[in-house]
Protein backbone atom coordinates (compact mmCIF):
# COMPACT_ATOMS: atom_id res chain seq x y z
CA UNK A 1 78.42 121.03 81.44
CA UNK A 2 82.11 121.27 82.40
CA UNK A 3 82.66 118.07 80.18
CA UNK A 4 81.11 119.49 77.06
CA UNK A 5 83.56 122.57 77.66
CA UNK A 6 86.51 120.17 77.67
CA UNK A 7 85.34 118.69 74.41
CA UNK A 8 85.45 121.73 72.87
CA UNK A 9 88.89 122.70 74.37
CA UNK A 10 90.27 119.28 73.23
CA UNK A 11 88.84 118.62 70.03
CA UNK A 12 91.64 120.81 68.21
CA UNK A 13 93.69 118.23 68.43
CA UNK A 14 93.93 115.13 66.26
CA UNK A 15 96.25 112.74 67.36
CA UNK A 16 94.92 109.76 64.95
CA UNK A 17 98.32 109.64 63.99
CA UNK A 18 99.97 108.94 67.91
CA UNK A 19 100.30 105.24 66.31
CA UNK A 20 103.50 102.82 65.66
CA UNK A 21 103.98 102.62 62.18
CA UNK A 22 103.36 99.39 61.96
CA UNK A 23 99.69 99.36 62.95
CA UNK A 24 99.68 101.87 59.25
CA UNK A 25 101.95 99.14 57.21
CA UNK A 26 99.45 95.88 58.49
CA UNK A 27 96.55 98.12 57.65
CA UNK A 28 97.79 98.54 54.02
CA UNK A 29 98.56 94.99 53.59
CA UNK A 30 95.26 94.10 55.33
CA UNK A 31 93.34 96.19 52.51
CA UNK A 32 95.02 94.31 50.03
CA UNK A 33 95.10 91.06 51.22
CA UNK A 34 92.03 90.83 53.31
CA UNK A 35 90.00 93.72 53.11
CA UNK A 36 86.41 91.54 53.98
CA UNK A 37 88.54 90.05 57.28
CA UNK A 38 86.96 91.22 60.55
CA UNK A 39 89.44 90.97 63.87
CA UNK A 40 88.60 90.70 66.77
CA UNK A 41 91.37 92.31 69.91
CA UNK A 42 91.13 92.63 73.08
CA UNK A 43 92.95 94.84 75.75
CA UNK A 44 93.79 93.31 79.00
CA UNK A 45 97.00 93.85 81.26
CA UNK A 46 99.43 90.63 82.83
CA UNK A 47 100.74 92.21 85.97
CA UNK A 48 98.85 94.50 89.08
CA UNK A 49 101.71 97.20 90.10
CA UNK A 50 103.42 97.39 93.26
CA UNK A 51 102.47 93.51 93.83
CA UNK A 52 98.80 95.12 94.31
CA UNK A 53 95.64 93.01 94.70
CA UNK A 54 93.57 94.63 91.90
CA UNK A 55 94.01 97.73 89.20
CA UNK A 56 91.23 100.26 88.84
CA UNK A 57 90.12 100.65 85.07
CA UNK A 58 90.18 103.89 84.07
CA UNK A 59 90.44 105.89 81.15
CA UNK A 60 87.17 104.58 78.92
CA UNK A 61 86.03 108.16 78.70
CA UNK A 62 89.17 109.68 76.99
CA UNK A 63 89.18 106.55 74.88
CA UNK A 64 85.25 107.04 73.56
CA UNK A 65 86.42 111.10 72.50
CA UNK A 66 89.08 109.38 70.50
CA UNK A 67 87.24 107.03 68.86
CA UNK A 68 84.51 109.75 67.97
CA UNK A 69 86.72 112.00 66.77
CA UNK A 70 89.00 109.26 64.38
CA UNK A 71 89.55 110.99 61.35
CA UNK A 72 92.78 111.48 59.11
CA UNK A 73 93.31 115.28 58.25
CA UNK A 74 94.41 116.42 54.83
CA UNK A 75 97.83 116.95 56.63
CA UNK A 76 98.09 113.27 57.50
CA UNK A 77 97.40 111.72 54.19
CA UNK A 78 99.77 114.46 52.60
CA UNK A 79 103.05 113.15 55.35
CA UNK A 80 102.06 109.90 54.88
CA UNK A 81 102.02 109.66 51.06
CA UNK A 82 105.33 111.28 51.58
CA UNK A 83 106.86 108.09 52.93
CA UNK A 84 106.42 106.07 49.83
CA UNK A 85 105.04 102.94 51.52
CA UNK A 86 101.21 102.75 51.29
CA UNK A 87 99.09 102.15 48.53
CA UNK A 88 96.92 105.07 46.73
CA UNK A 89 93.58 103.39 47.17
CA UNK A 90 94.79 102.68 50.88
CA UNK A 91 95.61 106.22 51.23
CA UNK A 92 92.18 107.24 49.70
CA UNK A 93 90.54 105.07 52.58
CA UNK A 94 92.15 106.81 55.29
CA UNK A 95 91.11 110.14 53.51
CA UNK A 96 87.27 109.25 53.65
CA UNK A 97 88.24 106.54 56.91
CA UNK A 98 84.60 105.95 58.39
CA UNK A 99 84.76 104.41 61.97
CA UNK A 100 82.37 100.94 61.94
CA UNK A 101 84.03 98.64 64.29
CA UNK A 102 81.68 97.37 68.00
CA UNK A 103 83.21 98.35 70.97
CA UNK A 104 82.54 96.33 74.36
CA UNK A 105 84.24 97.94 77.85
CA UNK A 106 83.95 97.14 81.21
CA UNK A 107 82.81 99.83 82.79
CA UNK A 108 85.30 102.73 84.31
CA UNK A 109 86.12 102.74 87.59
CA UNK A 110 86.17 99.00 87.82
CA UNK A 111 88.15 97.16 89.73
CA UNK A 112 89.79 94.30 87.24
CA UNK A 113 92.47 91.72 87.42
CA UNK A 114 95.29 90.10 85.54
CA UNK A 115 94.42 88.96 81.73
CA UNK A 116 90.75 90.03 82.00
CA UNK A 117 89.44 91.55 78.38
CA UNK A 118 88.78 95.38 79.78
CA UNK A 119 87.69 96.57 76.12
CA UNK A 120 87.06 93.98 73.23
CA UNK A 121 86.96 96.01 69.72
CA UNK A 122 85.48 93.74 66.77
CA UNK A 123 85.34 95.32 63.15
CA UNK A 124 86.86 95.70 59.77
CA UNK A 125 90.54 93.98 60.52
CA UNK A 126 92.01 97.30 58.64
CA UNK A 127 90.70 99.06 61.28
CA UNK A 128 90.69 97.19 64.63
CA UNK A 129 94.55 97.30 64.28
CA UNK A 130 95.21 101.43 63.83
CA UNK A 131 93.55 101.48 67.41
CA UNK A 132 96.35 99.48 69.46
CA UNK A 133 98.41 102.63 70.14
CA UNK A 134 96.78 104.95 71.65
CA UNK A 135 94.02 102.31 73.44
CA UNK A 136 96.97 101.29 75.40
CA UNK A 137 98.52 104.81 75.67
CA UNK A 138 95.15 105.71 77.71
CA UNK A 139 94.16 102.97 79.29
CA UNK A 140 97.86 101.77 81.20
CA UNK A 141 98.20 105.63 81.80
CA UNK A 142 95.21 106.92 83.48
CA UNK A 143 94.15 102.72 85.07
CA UNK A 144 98.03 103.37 86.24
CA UNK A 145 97.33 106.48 88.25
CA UNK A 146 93.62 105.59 89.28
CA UNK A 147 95.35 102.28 90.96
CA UNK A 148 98.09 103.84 92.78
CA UNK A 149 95.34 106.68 94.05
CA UNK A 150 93.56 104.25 95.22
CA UNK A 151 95.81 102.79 97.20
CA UNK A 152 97.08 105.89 99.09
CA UNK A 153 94.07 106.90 99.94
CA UNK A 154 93.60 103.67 101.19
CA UNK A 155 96.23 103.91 103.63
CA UNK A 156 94.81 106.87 104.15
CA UNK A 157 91.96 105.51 106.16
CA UNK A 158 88.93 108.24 105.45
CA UNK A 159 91.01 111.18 105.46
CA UNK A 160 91.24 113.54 102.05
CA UNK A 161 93.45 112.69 99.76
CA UNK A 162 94.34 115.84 97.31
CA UNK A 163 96.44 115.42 93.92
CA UNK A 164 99.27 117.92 93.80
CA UNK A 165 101.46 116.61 91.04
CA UNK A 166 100.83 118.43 88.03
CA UNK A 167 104.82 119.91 87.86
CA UNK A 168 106.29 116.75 88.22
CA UNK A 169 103.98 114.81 85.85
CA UNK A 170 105.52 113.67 82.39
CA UNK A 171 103.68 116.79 80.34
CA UNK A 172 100.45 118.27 80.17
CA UNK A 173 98.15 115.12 78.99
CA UNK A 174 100.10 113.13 82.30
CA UNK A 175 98.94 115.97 84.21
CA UNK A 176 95.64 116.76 83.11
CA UNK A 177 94.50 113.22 82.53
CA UNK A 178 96.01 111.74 85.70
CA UNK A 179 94.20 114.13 88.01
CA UNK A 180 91.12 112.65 86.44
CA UNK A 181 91.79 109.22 87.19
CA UNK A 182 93.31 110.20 90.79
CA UNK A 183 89.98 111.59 91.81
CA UNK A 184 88.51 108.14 90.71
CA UNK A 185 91.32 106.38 92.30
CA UNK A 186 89.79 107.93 95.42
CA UNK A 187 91.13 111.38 95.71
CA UNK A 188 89.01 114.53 96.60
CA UNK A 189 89.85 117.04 93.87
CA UNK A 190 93.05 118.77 92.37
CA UNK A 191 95.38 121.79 92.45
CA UNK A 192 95.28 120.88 88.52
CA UNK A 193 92.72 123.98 87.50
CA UNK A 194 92.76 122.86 83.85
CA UNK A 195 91.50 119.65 85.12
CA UNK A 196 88.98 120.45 87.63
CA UNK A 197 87.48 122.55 84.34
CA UNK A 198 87.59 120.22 81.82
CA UNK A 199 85.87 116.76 84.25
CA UNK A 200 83.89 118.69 86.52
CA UNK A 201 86.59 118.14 89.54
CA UNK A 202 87.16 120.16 92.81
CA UNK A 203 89.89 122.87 92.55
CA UNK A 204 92.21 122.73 95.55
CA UNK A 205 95.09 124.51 96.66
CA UNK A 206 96.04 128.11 98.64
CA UNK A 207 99.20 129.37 99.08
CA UNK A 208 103.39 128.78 98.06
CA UNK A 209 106.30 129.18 100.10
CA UNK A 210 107.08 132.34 97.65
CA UNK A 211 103.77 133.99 99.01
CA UNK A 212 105.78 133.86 102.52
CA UNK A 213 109.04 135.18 101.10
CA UNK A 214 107.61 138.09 99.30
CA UNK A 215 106.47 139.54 102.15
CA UNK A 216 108.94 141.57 105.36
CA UNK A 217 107.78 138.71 107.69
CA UNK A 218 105.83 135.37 107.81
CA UNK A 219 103.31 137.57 109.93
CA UNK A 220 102.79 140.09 107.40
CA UNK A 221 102.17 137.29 104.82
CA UNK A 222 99.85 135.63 106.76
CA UNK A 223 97.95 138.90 107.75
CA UNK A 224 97.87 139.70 103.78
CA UNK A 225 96.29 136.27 103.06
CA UNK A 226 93.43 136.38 106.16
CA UNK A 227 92.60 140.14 104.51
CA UNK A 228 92.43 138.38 101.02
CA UNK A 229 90.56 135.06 102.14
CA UNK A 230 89.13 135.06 105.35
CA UNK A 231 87.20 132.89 104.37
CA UNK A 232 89.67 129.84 103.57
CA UNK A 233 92.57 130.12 105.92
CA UNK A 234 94.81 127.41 105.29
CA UNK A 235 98.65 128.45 105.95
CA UNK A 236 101.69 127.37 104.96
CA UNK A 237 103.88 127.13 108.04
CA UNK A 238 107.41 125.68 107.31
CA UNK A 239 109.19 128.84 105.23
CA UNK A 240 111.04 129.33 108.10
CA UNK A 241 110.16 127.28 111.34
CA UNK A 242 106.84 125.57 112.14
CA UNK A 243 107.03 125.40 115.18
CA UNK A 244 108.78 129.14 116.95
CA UNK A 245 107.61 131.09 113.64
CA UNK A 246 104.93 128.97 111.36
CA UNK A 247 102.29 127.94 113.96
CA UNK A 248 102.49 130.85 116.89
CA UNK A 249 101.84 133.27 113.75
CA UNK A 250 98.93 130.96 112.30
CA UNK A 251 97.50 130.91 115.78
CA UNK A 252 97.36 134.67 115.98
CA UNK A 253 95.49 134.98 113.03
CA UNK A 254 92.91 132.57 114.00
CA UNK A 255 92.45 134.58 116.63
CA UNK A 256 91.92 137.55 114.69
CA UNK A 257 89.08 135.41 112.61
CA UNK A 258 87.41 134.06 115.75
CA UNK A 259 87.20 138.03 116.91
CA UNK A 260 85.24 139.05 113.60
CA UNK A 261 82.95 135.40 114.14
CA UNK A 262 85.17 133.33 111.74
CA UNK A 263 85.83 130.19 112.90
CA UNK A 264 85.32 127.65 110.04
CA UNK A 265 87.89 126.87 107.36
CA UNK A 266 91.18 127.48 109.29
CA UNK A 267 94.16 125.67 109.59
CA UNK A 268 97.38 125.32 108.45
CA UNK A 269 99.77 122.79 105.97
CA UNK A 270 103.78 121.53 106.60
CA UNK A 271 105.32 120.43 103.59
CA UNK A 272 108.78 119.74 104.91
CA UNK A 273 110.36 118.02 108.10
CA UNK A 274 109.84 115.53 110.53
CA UNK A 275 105.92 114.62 109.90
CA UNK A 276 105.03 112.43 113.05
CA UNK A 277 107.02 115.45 115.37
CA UNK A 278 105.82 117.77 113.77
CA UNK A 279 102.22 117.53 113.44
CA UNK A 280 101.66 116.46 117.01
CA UNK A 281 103.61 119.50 118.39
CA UNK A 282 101.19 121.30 115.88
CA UNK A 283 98.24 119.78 117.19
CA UNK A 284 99.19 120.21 120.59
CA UNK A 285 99.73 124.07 120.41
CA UNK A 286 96.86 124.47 118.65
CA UNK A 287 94.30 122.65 121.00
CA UNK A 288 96.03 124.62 123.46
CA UNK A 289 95.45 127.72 122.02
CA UNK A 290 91.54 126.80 121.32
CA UNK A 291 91.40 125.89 118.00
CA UNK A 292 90.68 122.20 117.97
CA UNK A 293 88.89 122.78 114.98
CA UNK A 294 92.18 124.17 112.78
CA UNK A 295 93.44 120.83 110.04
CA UNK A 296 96.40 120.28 109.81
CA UNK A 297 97.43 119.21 106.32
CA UNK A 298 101.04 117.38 104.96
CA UNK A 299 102.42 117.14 101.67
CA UNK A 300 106.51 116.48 100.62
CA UNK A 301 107.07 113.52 98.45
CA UNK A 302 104.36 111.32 100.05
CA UNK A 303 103.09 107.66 99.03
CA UNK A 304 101.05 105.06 100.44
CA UNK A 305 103.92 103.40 102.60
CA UNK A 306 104.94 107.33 103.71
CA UNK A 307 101.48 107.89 105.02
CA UNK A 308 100.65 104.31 106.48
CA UNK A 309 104.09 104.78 108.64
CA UNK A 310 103.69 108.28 110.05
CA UNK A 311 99.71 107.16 111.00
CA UNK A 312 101.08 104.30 112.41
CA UNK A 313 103.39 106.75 114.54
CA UNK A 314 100.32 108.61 115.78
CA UNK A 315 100.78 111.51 113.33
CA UNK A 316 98.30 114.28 113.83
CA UNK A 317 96.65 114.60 110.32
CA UNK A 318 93.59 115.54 108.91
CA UNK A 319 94.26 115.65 105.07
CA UNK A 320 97.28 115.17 102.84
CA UNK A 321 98.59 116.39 99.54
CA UNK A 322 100.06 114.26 97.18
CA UNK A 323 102.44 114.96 94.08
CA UNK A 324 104.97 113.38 92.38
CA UNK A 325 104.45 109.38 93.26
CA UNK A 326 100.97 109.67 92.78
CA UNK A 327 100.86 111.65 89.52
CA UNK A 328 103.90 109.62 88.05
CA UNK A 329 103.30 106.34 90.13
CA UNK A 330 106.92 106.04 90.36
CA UNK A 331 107.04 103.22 92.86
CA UNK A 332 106.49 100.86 89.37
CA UNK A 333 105.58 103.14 86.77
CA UNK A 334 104.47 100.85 83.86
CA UNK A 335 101.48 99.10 83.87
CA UNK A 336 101.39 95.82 81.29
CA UNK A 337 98.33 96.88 78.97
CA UNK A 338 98.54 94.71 76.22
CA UNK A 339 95.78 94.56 73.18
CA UNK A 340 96.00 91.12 70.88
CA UNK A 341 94.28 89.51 68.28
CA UNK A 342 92.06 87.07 69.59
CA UNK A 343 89.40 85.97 66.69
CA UNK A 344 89.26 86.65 63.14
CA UNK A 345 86.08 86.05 61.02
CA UNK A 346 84.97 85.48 57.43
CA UNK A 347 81.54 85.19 56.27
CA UNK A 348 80.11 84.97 59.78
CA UNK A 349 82.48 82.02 61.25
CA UNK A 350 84.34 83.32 64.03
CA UNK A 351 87.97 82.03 63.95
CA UNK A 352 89.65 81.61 67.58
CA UNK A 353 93.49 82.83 67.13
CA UNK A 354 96.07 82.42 70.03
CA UNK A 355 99.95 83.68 70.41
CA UNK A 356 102.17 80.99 72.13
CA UNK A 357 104.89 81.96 74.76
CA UNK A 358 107.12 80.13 76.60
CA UNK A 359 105.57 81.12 79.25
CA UNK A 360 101.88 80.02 79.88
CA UNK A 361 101.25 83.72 81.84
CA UNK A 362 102.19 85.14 78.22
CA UNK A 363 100.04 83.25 76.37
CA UNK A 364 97.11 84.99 74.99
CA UNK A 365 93.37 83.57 75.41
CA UNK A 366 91.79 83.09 72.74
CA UNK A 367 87.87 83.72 71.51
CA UNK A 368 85.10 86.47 71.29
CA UNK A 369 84.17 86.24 75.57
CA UNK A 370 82.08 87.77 78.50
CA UNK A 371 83.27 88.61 81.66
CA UNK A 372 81.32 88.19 84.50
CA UNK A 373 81.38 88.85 88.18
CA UNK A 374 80.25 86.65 90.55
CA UNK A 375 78.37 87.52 93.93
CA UNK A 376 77.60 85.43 96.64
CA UNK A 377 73.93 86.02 98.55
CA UNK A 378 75.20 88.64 100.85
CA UNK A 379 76.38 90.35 97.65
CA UNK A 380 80.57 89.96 97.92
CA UNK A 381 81.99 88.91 95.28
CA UNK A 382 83.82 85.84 94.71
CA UNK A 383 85.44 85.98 91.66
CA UNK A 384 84.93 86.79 88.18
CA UNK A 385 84.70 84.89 85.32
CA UNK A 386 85.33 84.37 81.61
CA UNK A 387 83.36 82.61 78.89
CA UNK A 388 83.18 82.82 74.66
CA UNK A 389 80.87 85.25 74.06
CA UNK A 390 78.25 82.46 72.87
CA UNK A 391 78.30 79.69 76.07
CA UNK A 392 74.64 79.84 77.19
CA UNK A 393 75.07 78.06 80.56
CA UNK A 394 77.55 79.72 82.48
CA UNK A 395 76.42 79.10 86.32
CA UNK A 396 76.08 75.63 86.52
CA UNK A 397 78.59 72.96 86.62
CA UNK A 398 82.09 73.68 87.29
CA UNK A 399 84.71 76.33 86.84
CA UNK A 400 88.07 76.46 86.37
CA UNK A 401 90.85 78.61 87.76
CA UNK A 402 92.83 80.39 85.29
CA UNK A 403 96.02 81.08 88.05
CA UNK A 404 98.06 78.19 87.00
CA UNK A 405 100.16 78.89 90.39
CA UNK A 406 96.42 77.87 92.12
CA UNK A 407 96.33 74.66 94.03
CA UNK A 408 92.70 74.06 93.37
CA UNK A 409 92.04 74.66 89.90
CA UNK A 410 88.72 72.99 89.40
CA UNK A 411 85.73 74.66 91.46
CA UNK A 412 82.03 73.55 91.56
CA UNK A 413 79.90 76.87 91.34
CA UNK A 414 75.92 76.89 92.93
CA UNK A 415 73.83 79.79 94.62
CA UNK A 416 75.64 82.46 93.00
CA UNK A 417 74.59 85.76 90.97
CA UNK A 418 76.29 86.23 87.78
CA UNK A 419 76.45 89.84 86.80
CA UNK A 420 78.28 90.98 83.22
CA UNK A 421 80.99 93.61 83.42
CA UNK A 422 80.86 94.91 80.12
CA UNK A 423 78.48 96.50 78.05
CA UNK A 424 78.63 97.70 74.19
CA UNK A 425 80.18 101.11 73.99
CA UNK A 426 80.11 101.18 70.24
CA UNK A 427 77.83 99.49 67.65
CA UNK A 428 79.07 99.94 64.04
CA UNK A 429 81.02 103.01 65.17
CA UNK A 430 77.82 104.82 66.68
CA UNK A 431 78.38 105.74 70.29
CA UNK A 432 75.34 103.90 72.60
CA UNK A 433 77.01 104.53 75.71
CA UNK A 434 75.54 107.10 78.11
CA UNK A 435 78.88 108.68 79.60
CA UNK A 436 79.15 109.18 83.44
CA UNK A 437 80.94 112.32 84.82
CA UNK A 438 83.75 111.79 86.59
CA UNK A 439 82.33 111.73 90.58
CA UNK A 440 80.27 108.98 89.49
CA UNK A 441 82.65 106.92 88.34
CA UNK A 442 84.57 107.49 91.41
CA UNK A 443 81.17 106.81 93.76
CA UNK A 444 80.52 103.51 91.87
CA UNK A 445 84.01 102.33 91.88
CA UNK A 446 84.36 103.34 96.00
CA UNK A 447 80.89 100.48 95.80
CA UNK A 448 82.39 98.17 93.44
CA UNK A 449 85.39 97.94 95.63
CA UNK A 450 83.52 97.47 98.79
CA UNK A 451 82.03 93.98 97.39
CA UNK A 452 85.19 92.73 96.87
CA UNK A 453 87.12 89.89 99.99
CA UNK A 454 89.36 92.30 102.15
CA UNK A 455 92.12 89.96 101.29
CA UNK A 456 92.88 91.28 98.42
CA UNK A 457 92.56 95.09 99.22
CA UNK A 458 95.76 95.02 100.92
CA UNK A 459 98.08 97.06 100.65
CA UNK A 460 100.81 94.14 101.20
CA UNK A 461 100.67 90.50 100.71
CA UNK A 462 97.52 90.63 99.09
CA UNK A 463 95.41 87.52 98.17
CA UNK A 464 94.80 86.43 94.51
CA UNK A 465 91.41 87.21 93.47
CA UNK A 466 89.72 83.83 91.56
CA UNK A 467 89.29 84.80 88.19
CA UNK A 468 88.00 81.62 86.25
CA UNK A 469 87.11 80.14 83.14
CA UNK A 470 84.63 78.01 81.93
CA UNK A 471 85.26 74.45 80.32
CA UNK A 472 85.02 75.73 77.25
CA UNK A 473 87.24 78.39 76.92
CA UNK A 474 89.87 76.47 79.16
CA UNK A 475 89.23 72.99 76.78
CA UNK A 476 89.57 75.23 73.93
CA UNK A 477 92.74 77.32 74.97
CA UNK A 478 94.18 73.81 75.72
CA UNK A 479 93.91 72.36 72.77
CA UNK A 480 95.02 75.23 70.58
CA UNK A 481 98.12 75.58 72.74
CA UNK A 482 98.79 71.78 71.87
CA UNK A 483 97.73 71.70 68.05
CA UNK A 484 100.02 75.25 67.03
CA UNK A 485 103.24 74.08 69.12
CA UNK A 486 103.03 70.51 67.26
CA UNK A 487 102.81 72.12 64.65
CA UNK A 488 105.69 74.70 64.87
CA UNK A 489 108.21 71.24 66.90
C-alpha cells in the first residue's frame, strides 16, 4: 500500500529527459538511417568497490517506474525543437514515443559480480539507446549504497544497523533512494520519514542534541522526553558529558519508568567521543544500576572498518547509526555501471557486436546471453555462469573462466544445479514482472548471500568468485577480438 502511495507522490515528475544529449542525436540518426534496426545493450559494472568480494544489485524497482512512465511532455518536444538539431518526423516520434523494447533483469537484491549482464534491454535501436542515462544513474547509485550497507552491517555481526544519512546525502533522490537500498543492503529501517513512506520501511530515530540544549538542564530534557514517550526511551547522552551528566541522568529516569512498570524500550545513544571507553563505562554503570536491559546505541561518522575496530576492542554495543559513509559511500564513491551495445538484428538474424580496448578487462562481451548460477548438492554456490541466450547444453562439458588473472581457466563441470538469474521484466514494453516490496528483497538477498563461499564475503582480501563462460561465448569473443583488430592494424 505504502508503494502505491509513493507512485502517486513520484509520478509528477518526468525526468525522460535526465539523458546525455547524445543518446537524443544517435536516436535521430538511428530513425533515419536504421529505423527497422533492433539493439540489443546490456548493463553490467567492471570493478566491486572498496576491493569488495561481490556488489548487491539494487535499484530494478525505481528503474521499472521509469520505464512505465517514459513519455516526452509537450514541454520536451517544444525545448528540444528549440535546439535546431533533430528532425520533425523524429520529433513527432518522441511526441507519440510508445515504449516496445523486452527487458530481462536479474533479480534485486542479488548478489552479482564483475562484467555480469544485470539488465539486458532488446528493442527498436531508436529506443534501446535513450535508456543508457538514467539505467546507469539508478542502478550504480542505489547497487552503490545497497553494497556498502551490506558490508557494515556485516561487520556488524547481527546487531541493527540504522541509516542516518539523509543531510549529508548528495540531494533528495540520494537520500530517499539510498535509504531504500540500505535497508536491502542489510539495514533495519531509516530516520529518512519520506522514505520509510514511500517503500514501506521502518521509521527510526528520537531525539537531537538541540532537544538537550533547549531545555535549563540535561535532566529537565530528559524528564520532558520520558513525559512525552515513555514508551520509547532512548537518550541522547553526550550534550555535555556521558559519563558525570549523560548516563547518571538517563539512569534516573529509568528508574522513574521501572516505578510506573516500564521497563522495555530504554536506553540511551553517544554520538561523540571515545567509543570503546565510552560504551563500556556506559555499560558498566548501567548493569550496576539494574538496567541490564537499557541499549546502548553509537553513531558519529561510522563505517565498516570504524565498527569492526571498536568490536574488536570489546565495545559495549547493541545497535549503531550510520550517516554520511553509508548514504554517500564515500570510502569509493563510484561504482563502474556501464550499458553497451552488444547485438544488433535485422530481419530476425542476431548480429554479435563487440568494443575493443587495450585492455582485455575493458573489452565488452559480446551476444544476446543467460546468466546462470551454479549450486553444488548442498546448495552453495560455485560460481555463475554466462552463455548466448540460445546454447541448449549448458551443464555438461567444460567451462571456462572469464578472470584472465585465473590460473586455471578451463574447468570440467558435473553434479551441479544450474539456476537462471534473470527473468523478463518487460515484453514489448508491457510490465510482466510481479514487483516485491522492499523487506523482501532484503530477506531474499540476506538468503542469496548465505549460499555464496565465505571467501568472498570478506570484508578484506576477499576471494574471486568463478564467474565462467561457456565455449561458445568464449570461442566467439575470441575470434571477434582477433578478426576487428586485424582489421583496424
Amino acid at each position: 500500500m505504502s508503494y502505491q502511495v509513493g507512485r502517486k507522490m513520484m509520478e509528477q515528475r518526468n525526468l525522460t529527459l535526465l539523458m546525455d544529449l547524445y543518446e537524443l542525436t544517435m536516436a535521430n540518426g538511428f530513425f533515419k538511417e536504421a529505423p527497422d534496426k533492433v539493439g540489443y545493450f546490456d548493463l553490467y559494472f567492471r570493478k566491486v568497490p572498496d576491493e569488495g568480494g561481490l556488489v548487491i544489485y539494487a535499484g530494478l524497482t525505481q528503474v521499472i517506474k521509469y520505464l512505465r512512465e517514459l513519455k516526452f511532455t509537450d514541454s520536451d518536444i517544444k525545448y528540444l525543437k528549440t535546439l535546431g538539431i533533430f528532425a520533425p518526423s523524429f520529433l513527432e516520434y518522441l511526441s507519440v514515443f510508445d515504449f516496445k523494447c523486452d527487458v530481462w533483469s536479474v533479480k534485486e537484491g542479488t548478489p552479482v559480480f564483475p562484467n555480469e549482464p544485470l539488465i539486458t534491454v532488446r528493442g527498436p535501436l531508436i529506443q534501446t539507446q535513450l535508456l543508457e542515462t538514467m539505467l546507469l544513474n539508478i542502478i550504480n547509485h542505489e547497487s552503490l549504497i545497497a553494497t556498502k550497507a551490506r558490508r557494515i552491517c556485516m561487520v556488524a555481526k547481527g546487531r541493527p544497523v540504522m541509516e542516518f544519512g539523509s543531510r549529508r546525502a548528495q540531494g533528495a533522490d540520494a537520500a530517499t533512494f539510498g535509504a531504500r537500498a540500505a535497508v536491502i543492503g542489510g539495514c533495519i529501517g531509516t530516520a529518512n520519514v519520506l522514505s520509510a513512506k514511500l517503500f514501506g520501511l521502518t521509521p527510526l530515530g528520537t531525539m537531537a542534541h538541540s532537544w538537550i540544549q533547549s531545555f535549563e538542564s540535561e535532566e529537565a530534557a530528559f524528564e520532558a522526553w520520558y513525559r512525552i514517550y515513555p514508551n520509547n526511551c532512548l537518550l541522547l547522552v553526550d550534550t555535555y558529558d556521558v559519563l558525570s551528566s549523560g548516563v547518571p541522568h538517563a539512569i534516573e529516569i529509568f528508574k522513574k519508568l521501572k516505578d510506573k512498570g516500564i521497563n522495555d524500550h530504554i536506553g540511551i545513544r553517544i554520538d561523540s567521543g571515545d567509543i570503546t571507553f565510552l560504551t563500556k563505562a556506559a555499560r558498566e554503570m548501567l548493569d550496576r544500576a539494574g538496567f541490564a536491559n537499557a541499549t546502548i546505541t553509537v553513531s558519529n561518522a561510522l563505517d565498516e572498518d570504524v565498527i569492526q575496530n571498536v568490536l574488536e576492542e570489546g565495545a559495549a554495543i547493541d545497535s549503531f547509526g550510520v550517516g554520511e559513509k553509508l548514504i554517500t559511500a564515500s570510502s569509493d564513491p563510484v561504482l563502474s555501471g556501464v550499458y553497451k551495445l552488444v547485438a544488433t538484428q535485422v530481419e530476425g538474424k542476431i548480429t554479435p557486436k563487440i568494443k575493443l580496448s587495450n585492455t582485455i578487462e575493458k573489452t565488452t562481451i559480446p551476444g544476446f546471453k543467460k546468466l546462470y548460477r551454479l549450486y553444488d548438492s548442498k546448495g552453495k554456490a560455485v560460481g555463475d555462469l554466462m552463455g548466448l541466450f540460445d546454447e541448449v547444453k549448458l551443464n555438461d562439458g567444460h567451462v571456462y573462466n572469464s578472470d584472465p588473472n585465473k590460473t586455471q581457466q578451463k574447468k570440467k563441470i558435473s553434479n551441479f544445479k544450474l539456476e537462471p538469474l534473470r527473468k523478463k521484466i518487460f515484453d514489448n514494453g508491457k510490465l510482466i514482472y510481479h514487483e516485491p516490496t522492499t523487506n523482501e528483497v532484503k530477506d531474499f538477498s540476506k538468503t542469496m548471500i548465505r549460499a555464496l563461499p565465505e571467501s568472498c564475503l570478506r570484508l578484506k582480501n576477499p576471494d574471486l568468485y568463478n564467474v565462467f563462460w561457456t565455449k561458445t561465448l568464449k570461442n566467439m569473443r575470441t575470434d571477434m577480438i582477433e578478426k576487428y583488430s586485424e582489421m583496424n592494424s
